[in-house]
PDB file of N, CA and C in Angstrom:
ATOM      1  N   UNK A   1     -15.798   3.852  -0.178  1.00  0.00           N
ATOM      2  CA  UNK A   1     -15.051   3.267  -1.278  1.00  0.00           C
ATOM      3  C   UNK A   1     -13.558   3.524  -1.126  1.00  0.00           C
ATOM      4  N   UNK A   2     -12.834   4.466  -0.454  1.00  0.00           N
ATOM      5  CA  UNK A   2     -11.903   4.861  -0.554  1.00  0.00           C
ATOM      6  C   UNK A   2     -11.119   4.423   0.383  1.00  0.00           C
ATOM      7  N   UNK A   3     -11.520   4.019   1.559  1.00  0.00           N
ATOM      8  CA  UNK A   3     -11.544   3.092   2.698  1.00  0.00           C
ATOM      9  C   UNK A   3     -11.456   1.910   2.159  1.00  0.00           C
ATOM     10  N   UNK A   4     -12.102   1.141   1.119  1.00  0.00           N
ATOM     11  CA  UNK A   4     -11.611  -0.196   1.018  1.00  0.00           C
ATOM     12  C   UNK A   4     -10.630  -0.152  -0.053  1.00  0.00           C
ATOM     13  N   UNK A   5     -10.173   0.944  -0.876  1.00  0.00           N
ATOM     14  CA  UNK A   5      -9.064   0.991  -2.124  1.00  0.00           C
ATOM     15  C   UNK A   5      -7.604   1.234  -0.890  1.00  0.00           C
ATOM     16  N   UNK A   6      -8.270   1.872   0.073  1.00  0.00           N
ATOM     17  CA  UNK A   6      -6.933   1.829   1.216  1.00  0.00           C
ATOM     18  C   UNK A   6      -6.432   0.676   1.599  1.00  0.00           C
ATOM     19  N   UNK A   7      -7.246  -0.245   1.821  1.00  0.00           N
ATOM     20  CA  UNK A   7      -7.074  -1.271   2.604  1.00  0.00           C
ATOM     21  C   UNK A   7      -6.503  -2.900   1.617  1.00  0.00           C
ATOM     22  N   UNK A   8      -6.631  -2.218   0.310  1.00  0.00           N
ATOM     23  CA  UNK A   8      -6.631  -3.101  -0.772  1.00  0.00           C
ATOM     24  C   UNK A   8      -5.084  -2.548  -1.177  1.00  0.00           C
ATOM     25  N   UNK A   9      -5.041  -1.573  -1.132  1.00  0.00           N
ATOM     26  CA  UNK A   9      -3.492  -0.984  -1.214  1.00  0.00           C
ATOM     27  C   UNK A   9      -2.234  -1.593  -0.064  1.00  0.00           C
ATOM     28  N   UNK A  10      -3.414  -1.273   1.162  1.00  0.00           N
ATOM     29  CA  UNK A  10      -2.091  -2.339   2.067  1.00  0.00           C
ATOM     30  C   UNK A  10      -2.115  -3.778   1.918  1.00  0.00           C
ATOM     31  N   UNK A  11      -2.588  -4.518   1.767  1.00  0.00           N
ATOM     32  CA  UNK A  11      -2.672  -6.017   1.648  1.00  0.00           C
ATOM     33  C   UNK A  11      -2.011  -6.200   0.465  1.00  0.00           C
ATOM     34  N   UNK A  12      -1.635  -5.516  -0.483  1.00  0.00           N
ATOM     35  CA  UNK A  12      -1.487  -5.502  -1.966  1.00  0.00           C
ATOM     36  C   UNK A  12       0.192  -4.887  -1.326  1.00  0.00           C
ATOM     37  N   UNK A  13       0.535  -3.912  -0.480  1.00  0.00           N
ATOM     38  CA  UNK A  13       1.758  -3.930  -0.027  1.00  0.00           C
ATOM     39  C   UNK A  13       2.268  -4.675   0.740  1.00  0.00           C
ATOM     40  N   UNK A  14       1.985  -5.856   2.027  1.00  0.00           N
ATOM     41  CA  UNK A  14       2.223  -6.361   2.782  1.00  0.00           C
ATOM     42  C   UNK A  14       1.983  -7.363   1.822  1.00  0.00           C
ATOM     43  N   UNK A  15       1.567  -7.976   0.841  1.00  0.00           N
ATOM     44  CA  UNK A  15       2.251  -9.220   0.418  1.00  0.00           C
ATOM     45  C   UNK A  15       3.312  -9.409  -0.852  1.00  0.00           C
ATOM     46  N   UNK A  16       3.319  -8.065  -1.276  1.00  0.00           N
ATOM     47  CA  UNK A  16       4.396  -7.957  -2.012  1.00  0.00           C
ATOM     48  C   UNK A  16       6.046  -7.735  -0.969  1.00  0.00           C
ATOM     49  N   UNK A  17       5.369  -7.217  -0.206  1.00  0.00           N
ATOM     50  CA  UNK A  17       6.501  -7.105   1.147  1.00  0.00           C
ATOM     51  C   UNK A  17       7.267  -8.475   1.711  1.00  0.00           C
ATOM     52  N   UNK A  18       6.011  -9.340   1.743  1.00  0.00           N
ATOM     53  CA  UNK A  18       6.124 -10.758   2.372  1.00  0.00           C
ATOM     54  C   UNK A  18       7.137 -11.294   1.085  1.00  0.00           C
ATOM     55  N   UNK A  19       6.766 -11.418  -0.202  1.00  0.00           N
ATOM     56  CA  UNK A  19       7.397 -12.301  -1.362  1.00  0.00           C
ATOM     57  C   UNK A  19       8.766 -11.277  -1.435  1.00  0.00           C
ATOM     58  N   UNK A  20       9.519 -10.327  -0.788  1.00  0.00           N
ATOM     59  CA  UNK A  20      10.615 -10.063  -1.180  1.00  0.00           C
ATOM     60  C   UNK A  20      11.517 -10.385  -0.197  1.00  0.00           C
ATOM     61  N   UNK A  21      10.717 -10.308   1.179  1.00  0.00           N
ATOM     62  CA  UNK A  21      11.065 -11.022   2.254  1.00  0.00           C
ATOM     63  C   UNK A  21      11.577 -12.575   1.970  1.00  0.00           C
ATOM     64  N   UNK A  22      10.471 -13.372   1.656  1.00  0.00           N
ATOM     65  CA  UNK A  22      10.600 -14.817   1.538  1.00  0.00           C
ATOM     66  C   UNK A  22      11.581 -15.090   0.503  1.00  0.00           C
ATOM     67  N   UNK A  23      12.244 -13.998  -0.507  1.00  0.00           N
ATOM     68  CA  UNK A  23      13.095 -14.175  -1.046  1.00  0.00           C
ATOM     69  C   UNK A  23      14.307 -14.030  -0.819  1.00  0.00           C
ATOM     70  N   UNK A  24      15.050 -12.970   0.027  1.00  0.00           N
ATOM     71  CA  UNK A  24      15.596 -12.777   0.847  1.00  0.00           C
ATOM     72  C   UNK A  24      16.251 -14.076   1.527  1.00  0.00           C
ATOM     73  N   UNK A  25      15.413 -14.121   2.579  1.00  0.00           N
ATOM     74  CA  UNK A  25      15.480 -15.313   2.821  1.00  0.00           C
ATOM     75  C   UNK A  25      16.072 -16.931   2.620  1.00  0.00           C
ATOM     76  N   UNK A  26      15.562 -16.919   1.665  1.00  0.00           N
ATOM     77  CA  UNK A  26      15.938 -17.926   0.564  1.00  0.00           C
ATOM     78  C   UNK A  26      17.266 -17.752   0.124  1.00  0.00           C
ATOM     79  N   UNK A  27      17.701 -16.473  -0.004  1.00  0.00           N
ATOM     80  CA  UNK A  27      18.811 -16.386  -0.702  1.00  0.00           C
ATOM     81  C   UNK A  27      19.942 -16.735   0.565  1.00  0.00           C
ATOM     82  N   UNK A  28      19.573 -16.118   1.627  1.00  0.00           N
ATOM     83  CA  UNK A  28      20.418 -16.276   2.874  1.00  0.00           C
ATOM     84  C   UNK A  28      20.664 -17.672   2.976  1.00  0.00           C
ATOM     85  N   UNK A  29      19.999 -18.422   2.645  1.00  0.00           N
ATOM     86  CA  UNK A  29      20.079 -20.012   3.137  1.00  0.00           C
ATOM     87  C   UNK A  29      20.545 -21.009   2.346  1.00  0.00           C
ATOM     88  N   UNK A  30      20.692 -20.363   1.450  1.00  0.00           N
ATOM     89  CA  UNK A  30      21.257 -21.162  -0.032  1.00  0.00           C
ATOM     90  C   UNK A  30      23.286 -20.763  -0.067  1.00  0.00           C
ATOM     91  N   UNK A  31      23.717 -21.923  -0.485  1.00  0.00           N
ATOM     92  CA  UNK A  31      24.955 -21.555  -0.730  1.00  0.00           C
ATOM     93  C   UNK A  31      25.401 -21.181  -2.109  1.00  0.00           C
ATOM     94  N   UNK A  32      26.782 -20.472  -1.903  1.00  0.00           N
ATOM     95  CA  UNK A  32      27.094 -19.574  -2.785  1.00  0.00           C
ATOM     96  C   UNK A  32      26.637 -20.031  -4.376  1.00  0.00           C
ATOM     97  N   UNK A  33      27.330 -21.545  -4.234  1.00  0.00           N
ATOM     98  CA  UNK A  33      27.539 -22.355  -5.685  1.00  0.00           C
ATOM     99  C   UNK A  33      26.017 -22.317  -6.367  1.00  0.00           C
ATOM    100  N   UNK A  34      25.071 -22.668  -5.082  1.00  0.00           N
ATOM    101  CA  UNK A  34      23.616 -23.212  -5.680  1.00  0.00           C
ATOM    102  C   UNK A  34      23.074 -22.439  -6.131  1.00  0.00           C
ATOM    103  N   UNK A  35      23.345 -20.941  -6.010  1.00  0.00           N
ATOM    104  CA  UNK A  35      22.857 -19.570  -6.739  1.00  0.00           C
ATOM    105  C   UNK A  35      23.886 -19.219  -7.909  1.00  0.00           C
ATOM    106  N   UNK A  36      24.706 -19.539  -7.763  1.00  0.00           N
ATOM    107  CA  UNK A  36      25.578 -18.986  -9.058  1.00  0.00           C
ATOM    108  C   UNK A  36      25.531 -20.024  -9.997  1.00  0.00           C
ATOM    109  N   UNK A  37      25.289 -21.421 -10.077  1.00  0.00           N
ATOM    110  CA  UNK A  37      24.582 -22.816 -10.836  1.00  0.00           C
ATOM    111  C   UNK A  37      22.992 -22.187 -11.445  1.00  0.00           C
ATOM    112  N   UNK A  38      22.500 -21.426 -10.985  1.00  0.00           N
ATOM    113  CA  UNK A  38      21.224 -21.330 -11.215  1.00  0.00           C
ATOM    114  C   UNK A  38      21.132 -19.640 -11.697  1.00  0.00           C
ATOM    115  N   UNK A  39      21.904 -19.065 -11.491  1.00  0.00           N
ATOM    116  CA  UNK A  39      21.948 -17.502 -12.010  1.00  0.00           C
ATOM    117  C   UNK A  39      22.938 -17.032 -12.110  1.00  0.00           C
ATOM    118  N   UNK A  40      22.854 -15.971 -13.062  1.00  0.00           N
ATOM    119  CA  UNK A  40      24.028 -15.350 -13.710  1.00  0.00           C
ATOM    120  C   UNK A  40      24.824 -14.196 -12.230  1.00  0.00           C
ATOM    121  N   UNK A  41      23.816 -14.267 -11.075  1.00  0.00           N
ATOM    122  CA  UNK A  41      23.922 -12.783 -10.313  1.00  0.00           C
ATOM    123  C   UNK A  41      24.575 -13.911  -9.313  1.00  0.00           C
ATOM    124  N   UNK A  42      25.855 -13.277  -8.602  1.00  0.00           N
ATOM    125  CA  UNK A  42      25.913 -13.849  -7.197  1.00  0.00           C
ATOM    126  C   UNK A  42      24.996 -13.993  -5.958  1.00  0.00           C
ATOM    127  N   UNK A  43      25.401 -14.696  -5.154  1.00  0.00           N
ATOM    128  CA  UNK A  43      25.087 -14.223  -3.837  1.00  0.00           C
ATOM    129  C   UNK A  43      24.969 -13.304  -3.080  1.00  0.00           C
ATOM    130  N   UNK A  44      26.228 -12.493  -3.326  1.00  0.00           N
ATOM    131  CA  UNK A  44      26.059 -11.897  -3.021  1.00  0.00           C
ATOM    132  C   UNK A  44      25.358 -10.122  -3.587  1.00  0.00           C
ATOM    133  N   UNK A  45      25.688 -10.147  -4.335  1.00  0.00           N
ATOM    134  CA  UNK A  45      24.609  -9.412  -5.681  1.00  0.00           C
ATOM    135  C   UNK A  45      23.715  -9.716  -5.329  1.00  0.00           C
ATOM    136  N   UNK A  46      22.933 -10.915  -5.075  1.00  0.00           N
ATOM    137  CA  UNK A  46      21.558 -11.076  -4.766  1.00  0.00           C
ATOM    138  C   UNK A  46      21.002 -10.389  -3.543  1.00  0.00           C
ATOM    139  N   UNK A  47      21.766 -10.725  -2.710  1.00  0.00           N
ATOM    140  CA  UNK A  47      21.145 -10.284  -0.931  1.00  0.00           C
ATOM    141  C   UNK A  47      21.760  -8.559  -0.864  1.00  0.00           C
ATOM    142  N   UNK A  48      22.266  -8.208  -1.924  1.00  0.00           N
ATOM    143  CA  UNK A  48      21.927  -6.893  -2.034  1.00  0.00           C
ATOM    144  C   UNK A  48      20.837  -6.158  -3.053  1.00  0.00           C
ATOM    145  N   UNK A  49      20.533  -6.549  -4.112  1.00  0.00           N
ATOM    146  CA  UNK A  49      19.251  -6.689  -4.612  1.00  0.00           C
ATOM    147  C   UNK A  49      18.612  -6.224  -4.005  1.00  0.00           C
ATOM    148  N   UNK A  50      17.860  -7.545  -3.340  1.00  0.00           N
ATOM    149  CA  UNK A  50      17.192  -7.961  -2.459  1.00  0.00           C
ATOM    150  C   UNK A  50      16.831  -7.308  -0.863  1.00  0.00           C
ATOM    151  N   UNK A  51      17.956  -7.243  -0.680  1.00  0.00           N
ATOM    152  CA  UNK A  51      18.169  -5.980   0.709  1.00  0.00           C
ATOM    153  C   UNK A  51      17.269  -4.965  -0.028  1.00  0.00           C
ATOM    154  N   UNK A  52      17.804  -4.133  -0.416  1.00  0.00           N
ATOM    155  CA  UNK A  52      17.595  -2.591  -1.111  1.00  0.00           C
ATOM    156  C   UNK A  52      15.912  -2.815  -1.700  1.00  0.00           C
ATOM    157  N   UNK A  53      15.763  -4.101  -1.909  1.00  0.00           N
ATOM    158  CA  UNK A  53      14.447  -3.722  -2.325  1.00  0.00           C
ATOM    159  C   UNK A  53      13.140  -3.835  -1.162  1.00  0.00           C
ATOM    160  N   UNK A  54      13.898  -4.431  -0.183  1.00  0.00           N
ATOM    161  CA  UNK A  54      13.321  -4.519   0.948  1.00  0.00           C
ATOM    162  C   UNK A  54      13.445  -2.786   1.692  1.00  0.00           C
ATOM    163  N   UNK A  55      14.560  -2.312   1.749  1.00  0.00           N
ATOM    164  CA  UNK A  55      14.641  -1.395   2.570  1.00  0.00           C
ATOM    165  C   UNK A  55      13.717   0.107   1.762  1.00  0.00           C
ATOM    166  N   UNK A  56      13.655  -0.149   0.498  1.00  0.00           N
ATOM    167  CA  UNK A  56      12.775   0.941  -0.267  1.00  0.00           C
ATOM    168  C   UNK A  56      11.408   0.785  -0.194  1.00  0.00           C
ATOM    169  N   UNK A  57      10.605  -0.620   0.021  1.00  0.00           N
ATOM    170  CA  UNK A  57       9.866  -1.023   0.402  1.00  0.00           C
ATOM    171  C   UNK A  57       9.183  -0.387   1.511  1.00  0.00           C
ATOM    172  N   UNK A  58      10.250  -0.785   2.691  1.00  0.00           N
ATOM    173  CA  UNK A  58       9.877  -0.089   3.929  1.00  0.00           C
ATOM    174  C   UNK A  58       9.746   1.372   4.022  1.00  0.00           C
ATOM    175  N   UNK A  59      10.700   2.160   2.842  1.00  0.00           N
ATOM    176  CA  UNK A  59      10.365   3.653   3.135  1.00  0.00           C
ATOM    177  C   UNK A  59       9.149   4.165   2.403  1.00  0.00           C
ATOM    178  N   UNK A  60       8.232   3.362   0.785  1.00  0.00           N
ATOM    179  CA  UNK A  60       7.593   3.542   0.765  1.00  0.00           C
ATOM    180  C   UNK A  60       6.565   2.567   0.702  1.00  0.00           C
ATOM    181  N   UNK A  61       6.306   2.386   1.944  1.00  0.00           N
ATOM    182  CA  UNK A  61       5.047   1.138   2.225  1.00  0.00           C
ATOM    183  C   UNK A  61       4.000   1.464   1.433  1.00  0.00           C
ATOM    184  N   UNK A  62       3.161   2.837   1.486  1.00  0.00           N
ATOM    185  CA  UNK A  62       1.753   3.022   1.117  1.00  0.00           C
ATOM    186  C   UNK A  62       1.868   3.053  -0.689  1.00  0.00           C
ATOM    187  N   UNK A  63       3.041   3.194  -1.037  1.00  0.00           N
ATOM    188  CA  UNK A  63       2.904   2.921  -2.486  1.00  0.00           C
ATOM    189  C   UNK A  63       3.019   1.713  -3.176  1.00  0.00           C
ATOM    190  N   UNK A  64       2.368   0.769  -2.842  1.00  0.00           N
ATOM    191  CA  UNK A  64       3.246  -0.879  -3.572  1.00  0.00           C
ATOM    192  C   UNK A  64       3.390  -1.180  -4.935  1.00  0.00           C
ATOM    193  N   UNK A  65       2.840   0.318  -5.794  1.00  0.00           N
ATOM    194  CA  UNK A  65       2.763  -0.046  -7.160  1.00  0.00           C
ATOM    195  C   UNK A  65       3.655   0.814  -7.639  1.00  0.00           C
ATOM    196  N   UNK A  66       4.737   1.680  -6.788  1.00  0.00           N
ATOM    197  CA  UNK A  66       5.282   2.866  -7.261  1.00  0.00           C
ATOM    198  C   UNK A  66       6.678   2.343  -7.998  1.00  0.00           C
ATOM    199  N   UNK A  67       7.443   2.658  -8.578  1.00  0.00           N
ATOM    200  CA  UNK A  67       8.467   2.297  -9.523  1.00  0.00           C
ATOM    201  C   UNK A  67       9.600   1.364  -8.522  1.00  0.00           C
ATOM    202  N   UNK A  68      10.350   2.358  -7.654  1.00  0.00           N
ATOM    203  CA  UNK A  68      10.490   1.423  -6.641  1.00  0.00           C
ATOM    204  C   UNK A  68      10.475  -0.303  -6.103  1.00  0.00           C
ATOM    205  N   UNK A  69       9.364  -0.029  -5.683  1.00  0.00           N
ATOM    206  CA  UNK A  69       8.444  -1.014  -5.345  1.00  0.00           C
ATOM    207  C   UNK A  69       8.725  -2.233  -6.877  1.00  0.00           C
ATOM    208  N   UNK A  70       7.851  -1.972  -7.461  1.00  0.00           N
ATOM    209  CA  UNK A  70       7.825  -2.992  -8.923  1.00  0.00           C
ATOM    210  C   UNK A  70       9.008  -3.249  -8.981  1.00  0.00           C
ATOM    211  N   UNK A  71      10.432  -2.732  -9.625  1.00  0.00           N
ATOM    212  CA  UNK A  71      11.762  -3.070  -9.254  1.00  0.00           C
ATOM    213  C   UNK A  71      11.907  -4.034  -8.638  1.00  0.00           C
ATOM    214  N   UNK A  72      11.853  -4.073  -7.346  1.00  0.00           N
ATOM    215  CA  UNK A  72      12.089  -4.587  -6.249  1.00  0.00           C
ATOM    216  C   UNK A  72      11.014  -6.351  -6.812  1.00  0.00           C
ATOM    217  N   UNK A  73       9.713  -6.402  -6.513  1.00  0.00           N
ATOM    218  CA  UNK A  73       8.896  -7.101  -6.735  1.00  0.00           C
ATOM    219  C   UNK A  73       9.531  -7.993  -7.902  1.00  0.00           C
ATOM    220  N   UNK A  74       9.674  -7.311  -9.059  1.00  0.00           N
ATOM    221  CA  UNK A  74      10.128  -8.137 -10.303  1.00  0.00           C
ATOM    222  C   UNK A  74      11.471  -8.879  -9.887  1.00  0.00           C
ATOM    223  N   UNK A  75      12.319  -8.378  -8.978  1.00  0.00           N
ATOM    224  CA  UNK A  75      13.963  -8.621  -8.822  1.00  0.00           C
ATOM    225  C   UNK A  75      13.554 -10.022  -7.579  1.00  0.00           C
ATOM    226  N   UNK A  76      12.514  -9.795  -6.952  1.00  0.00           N
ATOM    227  CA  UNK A  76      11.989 -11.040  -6.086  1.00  0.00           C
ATOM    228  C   UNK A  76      11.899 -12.320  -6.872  1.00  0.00           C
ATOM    229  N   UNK A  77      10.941 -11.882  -7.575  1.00  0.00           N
ATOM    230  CA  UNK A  77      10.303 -12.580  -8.540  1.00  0.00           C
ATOM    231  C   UNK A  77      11.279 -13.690  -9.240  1.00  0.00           C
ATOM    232  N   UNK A  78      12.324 -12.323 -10.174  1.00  0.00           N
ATOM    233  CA  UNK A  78      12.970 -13.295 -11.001  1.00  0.00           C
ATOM    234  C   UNK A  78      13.795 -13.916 -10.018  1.00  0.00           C
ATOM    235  N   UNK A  79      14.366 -13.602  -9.442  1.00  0.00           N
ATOM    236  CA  UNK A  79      15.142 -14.690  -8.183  1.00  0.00           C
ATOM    237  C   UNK A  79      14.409 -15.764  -7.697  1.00  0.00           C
ATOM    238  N   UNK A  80      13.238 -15.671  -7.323  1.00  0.00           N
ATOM    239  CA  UNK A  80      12.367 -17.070  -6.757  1.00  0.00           C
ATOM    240  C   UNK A  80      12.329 -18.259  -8.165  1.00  0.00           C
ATOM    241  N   UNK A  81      11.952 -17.444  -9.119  1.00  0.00           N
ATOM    242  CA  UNK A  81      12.081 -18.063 -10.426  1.00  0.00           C
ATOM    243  C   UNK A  81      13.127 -19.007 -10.882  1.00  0.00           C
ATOM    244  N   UNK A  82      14.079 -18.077 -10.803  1.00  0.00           N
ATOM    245  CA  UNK A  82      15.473 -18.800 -10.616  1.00  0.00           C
ATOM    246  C   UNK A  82      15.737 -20.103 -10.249  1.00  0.00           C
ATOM    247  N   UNK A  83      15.953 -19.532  -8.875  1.00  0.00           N
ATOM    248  CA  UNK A  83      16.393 -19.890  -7.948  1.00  0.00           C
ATOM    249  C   UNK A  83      15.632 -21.451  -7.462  1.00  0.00           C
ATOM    250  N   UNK A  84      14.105 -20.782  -6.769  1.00  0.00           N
ATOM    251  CA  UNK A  84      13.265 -22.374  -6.622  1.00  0.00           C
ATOM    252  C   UNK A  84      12.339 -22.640  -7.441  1.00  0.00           C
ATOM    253  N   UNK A  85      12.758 -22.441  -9.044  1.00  0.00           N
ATOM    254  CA  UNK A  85      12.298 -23.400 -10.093  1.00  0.00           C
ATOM    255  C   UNK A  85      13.356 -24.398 -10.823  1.00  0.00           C
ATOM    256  N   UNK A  86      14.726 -24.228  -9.895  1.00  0.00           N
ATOM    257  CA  UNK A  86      15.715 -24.971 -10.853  1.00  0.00           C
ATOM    258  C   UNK A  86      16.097 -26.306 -10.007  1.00  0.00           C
ATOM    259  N   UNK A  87      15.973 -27.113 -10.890  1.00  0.00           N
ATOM    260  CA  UNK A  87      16.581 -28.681 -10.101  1.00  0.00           C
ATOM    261  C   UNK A  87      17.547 -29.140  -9.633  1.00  0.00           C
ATOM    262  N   UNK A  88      19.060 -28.087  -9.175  1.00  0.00           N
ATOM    263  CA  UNK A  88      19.990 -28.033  -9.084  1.00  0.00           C
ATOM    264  C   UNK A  88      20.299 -28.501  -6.994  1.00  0.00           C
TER     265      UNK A  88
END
């Protein structure tokens, strides 16, 4: 049992990993205006966000539910939200 709560823990970290990534991302590729039209946070504010929640991520992988982590996840989140739910 403890073996599959492990394994449910990483998949549960590697795709919360992936959606802060893919946000990231996103933000890199977007210009300045089309993020600041669509959110109160810059660009560059964002891809630091975003960075940092990636790089805390990586230091604690095995926790994906730890405070950290959620931070990070929610700050994805509301940025994808943002960002590629607006018609701009």
């Amino acid at each position: 049992m403890l073996e599959i709560q492990a394994l449910l823990g990483l998949a549960l970290s590697a795709v919360l990993f992936g959606v802060k990534v893919f946000a990231l991302v996103d933000c890199v590729s977007r210009k300045p205006t089309d993020i600041e039209s669509a959110s109160q946070v810059s660009k560059n504010g964002w891809l630091v966000i975003l960075g940092l929640s990636i790089a805390a991520h990586a230091v604690t992988w095995t926790h994906p539910i730890g405070l950290l982590n959620l931070l990070g996840t929610v700050a994805a989140f509301v940025y994808l939200a943002q960002l590629r739910g607006s018609h701009h």
